[in-house]
Protein backbone atom coordinates (compact mmCIF):
# COMPACT_ATOMS: atom_id res chain seq x y z
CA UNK A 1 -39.15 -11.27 -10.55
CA UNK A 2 -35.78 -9.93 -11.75
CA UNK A 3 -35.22 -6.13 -10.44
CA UNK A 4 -33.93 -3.44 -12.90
CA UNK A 5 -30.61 -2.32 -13.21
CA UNK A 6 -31.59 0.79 -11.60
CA UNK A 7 -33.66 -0.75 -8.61
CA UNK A 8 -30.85 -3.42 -8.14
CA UNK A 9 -28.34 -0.21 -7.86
CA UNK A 10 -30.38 1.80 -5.06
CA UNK A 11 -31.03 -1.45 -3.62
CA UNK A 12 -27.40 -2.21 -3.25
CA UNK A 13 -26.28 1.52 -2.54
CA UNK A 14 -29.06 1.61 -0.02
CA UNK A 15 -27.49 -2.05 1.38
CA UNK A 16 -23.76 -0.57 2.01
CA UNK A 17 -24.98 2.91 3.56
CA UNK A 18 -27.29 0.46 6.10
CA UNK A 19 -24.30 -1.32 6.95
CA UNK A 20 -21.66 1.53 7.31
CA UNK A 21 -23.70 3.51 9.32
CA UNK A 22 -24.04 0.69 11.82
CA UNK A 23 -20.20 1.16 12.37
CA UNK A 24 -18.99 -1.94 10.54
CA UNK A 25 -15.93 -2.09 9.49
CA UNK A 26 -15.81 -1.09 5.62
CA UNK A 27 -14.07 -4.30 4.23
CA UNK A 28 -16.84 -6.22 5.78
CA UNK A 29 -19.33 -3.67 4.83
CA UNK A 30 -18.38 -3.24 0.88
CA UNK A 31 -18.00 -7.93 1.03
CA UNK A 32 -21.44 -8.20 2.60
CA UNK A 33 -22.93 -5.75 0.73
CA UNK A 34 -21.27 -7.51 -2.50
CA UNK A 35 -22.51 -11.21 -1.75
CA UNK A 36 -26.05 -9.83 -1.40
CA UNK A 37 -26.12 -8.32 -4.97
CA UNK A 38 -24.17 -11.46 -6.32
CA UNK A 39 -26.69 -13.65 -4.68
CA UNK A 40 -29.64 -11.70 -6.21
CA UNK A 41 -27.75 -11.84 -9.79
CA UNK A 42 -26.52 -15.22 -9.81
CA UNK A 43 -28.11 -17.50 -6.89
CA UNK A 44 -26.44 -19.62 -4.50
CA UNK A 45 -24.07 -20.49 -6.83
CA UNK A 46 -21.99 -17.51 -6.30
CA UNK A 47 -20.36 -18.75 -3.62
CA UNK A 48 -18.38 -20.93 -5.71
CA UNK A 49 -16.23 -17.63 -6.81
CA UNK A 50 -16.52 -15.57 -3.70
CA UNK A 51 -12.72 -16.12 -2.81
CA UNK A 52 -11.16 -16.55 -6.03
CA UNK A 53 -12.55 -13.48 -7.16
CA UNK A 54 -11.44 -11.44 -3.73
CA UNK A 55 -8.01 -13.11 -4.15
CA UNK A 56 -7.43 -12.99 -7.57
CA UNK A 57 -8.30 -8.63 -7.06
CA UNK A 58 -4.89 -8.38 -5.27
CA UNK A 59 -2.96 -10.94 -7.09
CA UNK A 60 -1.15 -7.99 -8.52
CA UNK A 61 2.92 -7.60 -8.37
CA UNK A 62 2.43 -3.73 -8.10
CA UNK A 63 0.96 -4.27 -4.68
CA UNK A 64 3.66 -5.52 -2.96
CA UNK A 65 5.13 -1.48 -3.37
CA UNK A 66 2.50 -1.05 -0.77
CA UNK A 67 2.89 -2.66 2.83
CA UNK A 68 6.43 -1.15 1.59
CA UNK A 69 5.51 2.23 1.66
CA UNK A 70 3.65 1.67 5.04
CA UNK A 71 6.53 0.53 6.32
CA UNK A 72 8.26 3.59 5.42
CA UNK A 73 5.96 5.40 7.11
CA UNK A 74 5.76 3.04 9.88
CA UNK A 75 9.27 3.42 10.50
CA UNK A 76 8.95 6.64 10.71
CA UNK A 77 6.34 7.40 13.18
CA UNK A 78 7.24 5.42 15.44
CA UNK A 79 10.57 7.76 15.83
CA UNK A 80 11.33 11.32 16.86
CA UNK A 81 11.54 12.10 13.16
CA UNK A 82 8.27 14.12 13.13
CA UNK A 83 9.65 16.17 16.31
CA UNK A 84 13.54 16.56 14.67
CA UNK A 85 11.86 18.06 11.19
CA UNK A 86 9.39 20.10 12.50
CA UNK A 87 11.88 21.86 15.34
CA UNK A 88 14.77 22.25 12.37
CA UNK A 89 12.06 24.54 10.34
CA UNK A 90 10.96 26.40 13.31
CA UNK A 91 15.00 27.54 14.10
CA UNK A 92 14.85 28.10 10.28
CA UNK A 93 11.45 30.29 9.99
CA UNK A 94 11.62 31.60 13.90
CA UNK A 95 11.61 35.23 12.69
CA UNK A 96 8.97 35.07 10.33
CA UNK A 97 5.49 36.34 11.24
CA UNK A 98 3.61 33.10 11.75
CA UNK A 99 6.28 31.10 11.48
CA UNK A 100 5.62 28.47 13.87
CA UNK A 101 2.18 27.78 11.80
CA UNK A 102 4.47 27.48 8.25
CA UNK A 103 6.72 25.71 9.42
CA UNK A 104 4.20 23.02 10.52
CA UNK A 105 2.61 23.20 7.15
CA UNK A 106 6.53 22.94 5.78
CA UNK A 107 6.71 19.96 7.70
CA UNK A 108 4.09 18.34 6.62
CA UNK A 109 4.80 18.21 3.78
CA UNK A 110 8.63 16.75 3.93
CA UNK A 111 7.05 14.42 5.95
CA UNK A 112 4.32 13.70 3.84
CA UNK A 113 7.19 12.40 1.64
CA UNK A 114 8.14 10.16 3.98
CA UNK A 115 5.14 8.09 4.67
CA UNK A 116 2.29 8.58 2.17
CA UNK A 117 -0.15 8.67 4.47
CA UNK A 118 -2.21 11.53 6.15
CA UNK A 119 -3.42 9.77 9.19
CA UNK A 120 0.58 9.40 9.89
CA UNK A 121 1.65 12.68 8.48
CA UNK A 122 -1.25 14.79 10.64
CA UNK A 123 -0.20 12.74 14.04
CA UNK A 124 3.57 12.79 13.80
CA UNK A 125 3.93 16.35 13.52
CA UNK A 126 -0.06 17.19 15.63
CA UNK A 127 2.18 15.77 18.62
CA UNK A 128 4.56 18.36 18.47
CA UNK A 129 3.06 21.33 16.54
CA UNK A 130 -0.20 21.59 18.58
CA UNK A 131 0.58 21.98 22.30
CA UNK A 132 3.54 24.42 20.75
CA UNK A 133 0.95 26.61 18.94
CA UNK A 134 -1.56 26.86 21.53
CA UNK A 135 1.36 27.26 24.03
CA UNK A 136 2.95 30.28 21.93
CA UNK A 137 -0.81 31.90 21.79
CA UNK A 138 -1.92 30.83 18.49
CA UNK A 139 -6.06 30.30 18.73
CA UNK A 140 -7.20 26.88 18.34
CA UNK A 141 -8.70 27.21 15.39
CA UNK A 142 -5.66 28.07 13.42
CA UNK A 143 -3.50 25.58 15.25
CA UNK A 144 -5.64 22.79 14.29
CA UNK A 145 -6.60 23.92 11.21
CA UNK A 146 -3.32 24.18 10.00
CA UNK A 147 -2.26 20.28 10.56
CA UNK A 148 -5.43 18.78 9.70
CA UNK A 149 -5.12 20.64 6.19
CA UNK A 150 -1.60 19.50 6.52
CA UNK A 151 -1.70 16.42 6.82
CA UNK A 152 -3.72 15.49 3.90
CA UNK A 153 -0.97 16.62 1.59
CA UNK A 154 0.50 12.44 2.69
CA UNK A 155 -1.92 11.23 -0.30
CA UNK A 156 -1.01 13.65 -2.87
CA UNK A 157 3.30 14.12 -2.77
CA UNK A 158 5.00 10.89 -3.19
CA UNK A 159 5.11 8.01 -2.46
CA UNK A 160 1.84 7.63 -2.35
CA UNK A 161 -0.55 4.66 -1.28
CA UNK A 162 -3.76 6.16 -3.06
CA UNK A 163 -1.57 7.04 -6.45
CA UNK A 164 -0.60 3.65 -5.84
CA UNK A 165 -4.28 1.99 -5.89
CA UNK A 166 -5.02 4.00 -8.78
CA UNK A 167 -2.55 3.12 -10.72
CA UNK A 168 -3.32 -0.42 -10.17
CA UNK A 169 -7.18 -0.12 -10.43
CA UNK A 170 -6.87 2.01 -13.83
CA UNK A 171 -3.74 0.00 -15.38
CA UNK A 172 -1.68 3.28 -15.60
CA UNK A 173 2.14 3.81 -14.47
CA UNK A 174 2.27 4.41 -11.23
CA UNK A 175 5.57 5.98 -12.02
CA UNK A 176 3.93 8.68 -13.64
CA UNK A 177 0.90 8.97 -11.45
CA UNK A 178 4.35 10.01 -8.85
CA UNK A 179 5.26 12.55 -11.10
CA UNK A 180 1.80 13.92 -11.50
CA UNK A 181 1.72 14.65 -7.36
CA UNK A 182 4.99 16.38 -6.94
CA UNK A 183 3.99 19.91 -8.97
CA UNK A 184 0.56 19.97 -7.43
CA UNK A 185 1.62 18.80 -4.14
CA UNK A 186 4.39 21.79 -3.98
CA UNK A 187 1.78 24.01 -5.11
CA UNK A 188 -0.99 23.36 -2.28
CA UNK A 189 1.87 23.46 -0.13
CA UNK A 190 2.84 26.90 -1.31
CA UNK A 191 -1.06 28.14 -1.38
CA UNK A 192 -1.73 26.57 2.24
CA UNK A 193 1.77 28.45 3.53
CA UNK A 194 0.93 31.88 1.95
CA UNK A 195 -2.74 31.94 3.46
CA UNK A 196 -0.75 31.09 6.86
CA UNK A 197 1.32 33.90 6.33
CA UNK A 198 -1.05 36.06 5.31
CA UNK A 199 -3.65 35.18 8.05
CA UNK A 200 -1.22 35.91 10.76
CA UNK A 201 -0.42 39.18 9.37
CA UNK A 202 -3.64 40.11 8.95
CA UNK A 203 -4.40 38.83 12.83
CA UNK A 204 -1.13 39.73 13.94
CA UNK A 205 -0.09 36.54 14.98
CA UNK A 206 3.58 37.66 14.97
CA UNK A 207 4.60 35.26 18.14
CA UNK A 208 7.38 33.67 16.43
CA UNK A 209 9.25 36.51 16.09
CA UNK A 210 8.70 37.73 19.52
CA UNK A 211 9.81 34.24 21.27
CA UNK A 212 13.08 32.41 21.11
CA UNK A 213 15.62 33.44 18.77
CA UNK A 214 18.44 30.90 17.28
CA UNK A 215 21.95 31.45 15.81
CA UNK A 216 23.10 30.42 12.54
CA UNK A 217 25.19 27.61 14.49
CA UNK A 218 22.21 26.29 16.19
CA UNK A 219 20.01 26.14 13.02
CA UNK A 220 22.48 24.32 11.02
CA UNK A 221 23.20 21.78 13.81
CA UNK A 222 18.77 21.12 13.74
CA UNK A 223 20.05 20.05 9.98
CA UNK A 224 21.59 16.56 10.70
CA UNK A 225 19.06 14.63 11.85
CA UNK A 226 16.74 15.58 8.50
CA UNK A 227 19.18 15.38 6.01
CA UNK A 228 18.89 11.54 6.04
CA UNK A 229 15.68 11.17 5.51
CA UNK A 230 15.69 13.56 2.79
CA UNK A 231 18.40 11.95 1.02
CA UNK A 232 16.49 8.74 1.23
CA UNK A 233 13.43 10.42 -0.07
CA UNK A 234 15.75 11.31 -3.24
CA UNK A 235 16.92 8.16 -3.57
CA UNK A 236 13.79 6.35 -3.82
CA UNK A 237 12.60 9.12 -6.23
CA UNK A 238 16.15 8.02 -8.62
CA UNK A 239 15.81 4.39 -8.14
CA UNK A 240 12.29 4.94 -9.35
CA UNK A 241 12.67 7.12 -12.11
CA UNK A 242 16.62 6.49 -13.01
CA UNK A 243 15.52 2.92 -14.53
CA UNK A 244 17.32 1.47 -12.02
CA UNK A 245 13.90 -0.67 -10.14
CA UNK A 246 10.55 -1.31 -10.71
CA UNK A 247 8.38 0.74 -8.29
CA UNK A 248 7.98 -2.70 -5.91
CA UNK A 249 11.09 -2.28 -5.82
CA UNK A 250 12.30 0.76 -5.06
CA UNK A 251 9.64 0.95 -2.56
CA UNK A 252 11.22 -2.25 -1.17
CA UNK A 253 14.75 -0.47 -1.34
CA UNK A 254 13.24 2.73 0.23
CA UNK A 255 11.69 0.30 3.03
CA UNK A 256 14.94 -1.40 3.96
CA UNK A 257 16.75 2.05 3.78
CA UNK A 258 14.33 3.82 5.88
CA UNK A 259 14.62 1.01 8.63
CA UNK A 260 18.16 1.07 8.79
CA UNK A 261 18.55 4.87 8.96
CA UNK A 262 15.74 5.05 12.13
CA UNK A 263 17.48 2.18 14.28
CA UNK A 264 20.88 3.50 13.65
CA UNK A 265 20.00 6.85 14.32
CA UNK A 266 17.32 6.51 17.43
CA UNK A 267 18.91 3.62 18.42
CA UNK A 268 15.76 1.04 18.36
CA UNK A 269 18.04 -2.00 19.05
CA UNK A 270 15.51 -3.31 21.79
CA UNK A 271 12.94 -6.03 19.90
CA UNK A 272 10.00 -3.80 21.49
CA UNK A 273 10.16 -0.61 18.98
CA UNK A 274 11.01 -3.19 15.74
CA UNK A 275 8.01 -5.12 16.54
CA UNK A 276 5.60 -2.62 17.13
CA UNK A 277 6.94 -1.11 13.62
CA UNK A 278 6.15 -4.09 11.66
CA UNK A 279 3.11 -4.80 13.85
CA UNK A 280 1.53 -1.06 13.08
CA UNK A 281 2.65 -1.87 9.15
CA UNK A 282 1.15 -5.23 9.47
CA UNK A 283 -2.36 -4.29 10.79
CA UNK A 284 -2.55 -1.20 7.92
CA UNK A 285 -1.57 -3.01 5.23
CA UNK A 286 -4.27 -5.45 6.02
CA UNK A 287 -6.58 -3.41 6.46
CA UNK A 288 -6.04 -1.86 2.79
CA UNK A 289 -5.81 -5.11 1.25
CA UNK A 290 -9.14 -5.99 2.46
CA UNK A 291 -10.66 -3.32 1.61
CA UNK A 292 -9.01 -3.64 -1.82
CA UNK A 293 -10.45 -7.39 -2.16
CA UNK A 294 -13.66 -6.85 -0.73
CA UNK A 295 -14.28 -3.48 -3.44
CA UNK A 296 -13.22 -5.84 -6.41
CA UNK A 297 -15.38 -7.98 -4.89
CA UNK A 298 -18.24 -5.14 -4.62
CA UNK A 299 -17.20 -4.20 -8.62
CA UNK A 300 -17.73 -7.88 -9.80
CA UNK A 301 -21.33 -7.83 -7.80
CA UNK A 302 -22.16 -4.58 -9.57
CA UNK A 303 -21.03 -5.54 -12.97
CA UNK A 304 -22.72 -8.68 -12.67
CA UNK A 305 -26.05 -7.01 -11.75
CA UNK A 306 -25.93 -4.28 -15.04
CA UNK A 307 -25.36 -1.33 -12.70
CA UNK A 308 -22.15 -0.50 -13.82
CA UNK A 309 -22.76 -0.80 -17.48
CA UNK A 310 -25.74 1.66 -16.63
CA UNK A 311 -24.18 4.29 -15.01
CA UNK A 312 -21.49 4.70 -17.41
CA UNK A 313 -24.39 4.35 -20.60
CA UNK A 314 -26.32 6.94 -18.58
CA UNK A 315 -23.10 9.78 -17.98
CA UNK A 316 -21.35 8.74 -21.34
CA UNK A 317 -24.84 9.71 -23.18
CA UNK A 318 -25.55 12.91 -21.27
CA UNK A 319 -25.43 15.70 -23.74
CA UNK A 320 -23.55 18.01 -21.73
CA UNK A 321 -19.59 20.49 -21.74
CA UNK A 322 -16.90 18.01 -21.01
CA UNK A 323 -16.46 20.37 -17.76
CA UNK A 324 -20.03 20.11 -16.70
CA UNK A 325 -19.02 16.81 -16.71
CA UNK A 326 -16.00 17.33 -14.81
CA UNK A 327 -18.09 19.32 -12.13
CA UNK A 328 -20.56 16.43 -11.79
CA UNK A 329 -18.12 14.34 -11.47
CA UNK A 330 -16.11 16.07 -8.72
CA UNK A 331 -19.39 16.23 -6.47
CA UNK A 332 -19.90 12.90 -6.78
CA UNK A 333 -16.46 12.54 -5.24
CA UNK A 334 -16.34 15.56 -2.97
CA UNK A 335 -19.66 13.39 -1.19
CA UNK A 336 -18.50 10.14 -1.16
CA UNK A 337 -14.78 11.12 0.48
CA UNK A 338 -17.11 12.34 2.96
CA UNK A 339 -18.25 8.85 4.45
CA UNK A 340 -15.21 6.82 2.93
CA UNK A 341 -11.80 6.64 2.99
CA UNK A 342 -9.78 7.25 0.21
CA UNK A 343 -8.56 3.67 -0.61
CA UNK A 344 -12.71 2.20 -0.86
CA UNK A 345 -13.34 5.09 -3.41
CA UNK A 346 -10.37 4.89 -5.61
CA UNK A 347 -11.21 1.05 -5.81
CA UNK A 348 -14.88 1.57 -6.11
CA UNK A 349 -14.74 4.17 -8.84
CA UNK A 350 -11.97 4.64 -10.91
CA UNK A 351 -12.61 1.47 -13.01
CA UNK A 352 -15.94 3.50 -13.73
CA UNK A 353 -14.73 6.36 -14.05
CA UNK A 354 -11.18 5.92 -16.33
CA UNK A 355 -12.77 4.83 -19.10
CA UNK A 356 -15.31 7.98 -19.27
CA UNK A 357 -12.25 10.30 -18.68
CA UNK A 358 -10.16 9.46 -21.47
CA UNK A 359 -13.12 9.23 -23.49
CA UNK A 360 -13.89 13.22 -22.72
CA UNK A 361 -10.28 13.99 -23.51
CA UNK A 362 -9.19 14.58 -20.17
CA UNK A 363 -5.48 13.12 -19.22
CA UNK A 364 -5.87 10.20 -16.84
CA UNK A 365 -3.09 11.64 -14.83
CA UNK A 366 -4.59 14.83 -14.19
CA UNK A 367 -7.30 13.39 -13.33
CA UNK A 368 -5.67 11.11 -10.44
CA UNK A 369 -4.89 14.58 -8.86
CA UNK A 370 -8.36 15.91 -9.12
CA UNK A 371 -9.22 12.45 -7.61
CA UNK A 372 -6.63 12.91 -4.54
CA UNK A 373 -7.56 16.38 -3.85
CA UNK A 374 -11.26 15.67 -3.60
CA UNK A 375 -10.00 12.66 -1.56
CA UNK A 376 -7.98 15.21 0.76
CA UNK A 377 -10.98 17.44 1.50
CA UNK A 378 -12.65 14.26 2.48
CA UNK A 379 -10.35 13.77 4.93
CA UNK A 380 -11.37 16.95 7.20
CA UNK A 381 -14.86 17.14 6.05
CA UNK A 382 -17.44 15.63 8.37
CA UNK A 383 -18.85 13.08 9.07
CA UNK A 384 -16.20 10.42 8.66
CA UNK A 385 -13.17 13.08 8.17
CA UNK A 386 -10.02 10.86 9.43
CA UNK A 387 -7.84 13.92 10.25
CA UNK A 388 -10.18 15.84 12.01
CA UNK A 389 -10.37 12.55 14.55
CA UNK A 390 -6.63 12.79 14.41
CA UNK A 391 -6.60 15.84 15.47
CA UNK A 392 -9.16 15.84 18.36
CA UNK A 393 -7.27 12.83 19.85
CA UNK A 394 -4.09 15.02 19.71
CA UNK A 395 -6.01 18.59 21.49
CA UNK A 396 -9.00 16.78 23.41
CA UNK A 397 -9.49 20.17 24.77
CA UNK A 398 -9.84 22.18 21.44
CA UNK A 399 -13.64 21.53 20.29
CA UNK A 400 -14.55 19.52 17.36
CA UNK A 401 -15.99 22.99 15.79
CA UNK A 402 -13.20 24.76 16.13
CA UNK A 403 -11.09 22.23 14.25
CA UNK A 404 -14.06 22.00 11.66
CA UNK A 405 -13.59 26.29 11.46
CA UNK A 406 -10.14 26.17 11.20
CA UNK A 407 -10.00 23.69 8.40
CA UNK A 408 -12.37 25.50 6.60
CA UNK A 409 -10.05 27.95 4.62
CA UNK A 410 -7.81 24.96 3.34
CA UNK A 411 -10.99 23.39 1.88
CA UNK A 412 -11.52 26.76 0.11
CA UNK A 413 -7.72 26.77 -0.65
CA UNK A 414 -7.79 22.98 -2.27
CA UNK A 415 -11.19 23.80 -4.43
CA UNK A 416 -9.04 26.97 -5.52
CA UNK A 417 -6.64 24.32 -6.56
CA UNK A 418 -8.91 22.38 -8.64
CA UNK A 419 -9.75 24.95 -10.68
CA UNK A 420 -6.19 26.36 -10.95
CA UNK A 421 -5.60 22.93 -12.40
CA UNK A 422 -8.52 22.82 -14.79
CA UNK A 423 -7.35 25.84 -16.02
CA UNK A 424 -3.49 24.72 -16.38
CA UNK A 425 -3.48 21.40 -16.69
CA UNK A 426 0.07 21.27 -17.21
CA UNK A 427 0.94 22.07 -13.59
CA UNK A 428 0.38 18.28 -13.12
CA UNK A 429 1.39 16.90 -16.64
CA UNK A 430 4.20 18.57 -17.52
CA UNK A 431 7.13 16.88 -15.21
CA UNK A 432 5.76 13.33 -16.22
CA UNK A 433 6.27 14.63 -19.58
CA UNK A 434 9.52 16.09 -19.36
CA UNK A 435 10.65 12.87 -17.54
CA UNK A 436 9.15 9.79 -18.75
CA UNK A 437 8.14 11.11 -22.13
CA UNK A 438 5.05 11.83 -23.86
CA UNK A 439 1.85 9.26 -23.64
């Protein structure tokens, strides 16, 4: 007896949630998951297109741009870079009242530009802006708060890996979906510093201006060591958007560029530091890709069994405000970037989702932010929040609750941001606009 599209859905759903919550890993989870549906829509014969379905999901040029960007960020890591940026902002923002705690968010964020990941961003600079805080007095809570909520701002300001999947996923320029992060990524960056600032006044958490003080001369010579970095940042942004590469390409170019600048300058001539590099990029970008051909694989099982085609009859006919909508749909991702990472959801959803977007009126574009930012409060939400583990492995000693409290305000800060951009949409569609033209 064949099952309904609906019991065939919580039959499936209900599969994957089984599996996950035994702790296996989520390529394997979303693939097992997938074969079982495919087997109960098409019989044994499904096993005839298992692989050339998986394989022919990441068959895509645009995806080479992303064991580049890893790499990037790989490079980067592994390197005193996190320590060099975040101690040039502190001798730039030492007199400030909670300096120390913007200057870590500051950080972040350059560094966020660096890598385009979280997980890297929140652990490069957690090493060095943690024991500082806690060490200058700063409570726990806003310490690691601070670079938890930080660090998330790796999948929003380019280059980044999730823009990256989406633009892939949802056929849309990744280019643009750049472009769309940079406004919105400056402006949680601005919110996230001026609730720092405005929390330590309020606390009087004035310790930075209390402790060491530098000299002109001894911020300027902090400046050296960032400068290239930045300048490679910029360059990747020109080769990207001057016409001059493809975004494979300049990711490649920003790769080789990024290498070259962190052996010269840390002098990693040894094999050792080089290997581990490409070993750390090797092991994430496999780990993406698989996730990436197991949820095509999950997408084909769902399609197959009418699920998909459902759920999009069943929201496209609801008789509801566009921005009810909108709200549904953000708490359908605000829950799932609570058990999933960011990569699985984009995959999983946005081939669903795009086509009910546009078909609202919203701009695809915006949208991908909405997406990321309900993919960055995933991130240090429990249970599955990847920063907050980040950050417990960094302060073992600061408990998980306190973390959890001071994270909270950023969430707050980031759903203030969601409606700031529902209500000016422009904040993230006006530079690809002004740069790349209208749609």
């Amino acid at each position: 007896m064949s099952l309904s599209p609906t019991s065939s859905g919580l039959l499936v759903i209900g599969l994957l949630f089984v599996l996950l919550a035994t702790g296996m890993p989520i390529a394997f989870a979303l693939g097992l998951t997938a074969i079982g549906g495919l087997l109960m829509a098409n019989g044994i014969g499904v096993f005839e297109v298992l692989a050339e379905t998986m394989f022919a999901g990441i068959a895509n040029l645009a995806y080479v741009s992303i064991p580049m960007f890893v790499l990037m960020g790989a490079a980067v890591a592994a390197t005193p870079a996190g320590r060099d940026l975040y101690e040039a902002l502190d001798r730039w923002l030492n007199r400030v009242p909670g300096g120390l705690v913007i200057s870590n968010l500051g950080a972040c964020a350059i560094f966020a530009g660096m890598t385009g990941s979280s997980p890297a961003t929140c652990a490069a600079i957690g090493k060095m802006g943690i024991p500082e805080m806690l060490k200058r007095g700063y409570p726990a809570t806003v310490a690691t708060g601070s670079i938890c909520a930080g660090g998330t701002l790796g999948i929003l300001i380019p280059p980044s890996v999730t823009m990256i999947v989406y633009g892939i996923a949802t056929e849309t320029s990744i280019g643009r979906l750049f472009l769309a992060g940079v406004m919105p990524g400056l402006m949680l960056t601005a919110m996230f510093m001026a609730w720092a600032l405005y929390d330590c006044r309020r606390k009087n958490f004035d310790f930075g201006t209390r402790s060491n003080r530098f000299t002109f001369g001894q911020k300027l010579a902090a400046l050296p060591k960032v400068t290239p970095f930045l300048i490679i940042i910029l360059g990747t942004l020109y080769v990207l958007y001057g016409g001059v590469a493809t975004p494979s390409e300049a990711a490649g170019a920003g790769a080789f560029l990024t290498l070259g600048v962190v052996i010269v300058m840390y002098r990693l001539f040894q094999p050792k530091p080089i290997f581990e590099i490409f070993s750390s990029t090797l092991r994430e970008s496999v780990m993406i890709m698989m996730i990436m051909a197991s949820a095509e694989l999950f997408a084909f099982a769902l399609s197959s069994l009418f699920i998909t085609q459902t759920v999009a009859g069943v929201i496209a006919g609801l008789d509801v405000n566009r921005w009810v909508l909108m709200a549904l749909i953000n708490l359908f991702l605000l829950v799932a970037g609570m058990f999933l990472p960011p990569v699985a959801i984009i995959v999983m959803s946005a081939p669903l989702l795009y086509p009910i977007i546009v078909s609202s009126g919203f701009d695809p574009y915006w949208f991908a932010v909405i997406l990321t930012i309900n993919m960055e409060i995933g991130l240090i939400t429990p249970p599955v929040g990847l920063n907050l583990f980040v950050v417990k492995a960094i302060a073992p000693q600061v408990p998980a609750q306190q973390v959890l409290s001071g994270s909270l305000p950023y969430v707050l800060l980031m759903l203030l941001g969601i409606v700031i951009l529902s209500i000016f949409p422009g904040i993230a569609t006006w530079l690809p606009t002004y740069v790349m033209g209208p749609l």
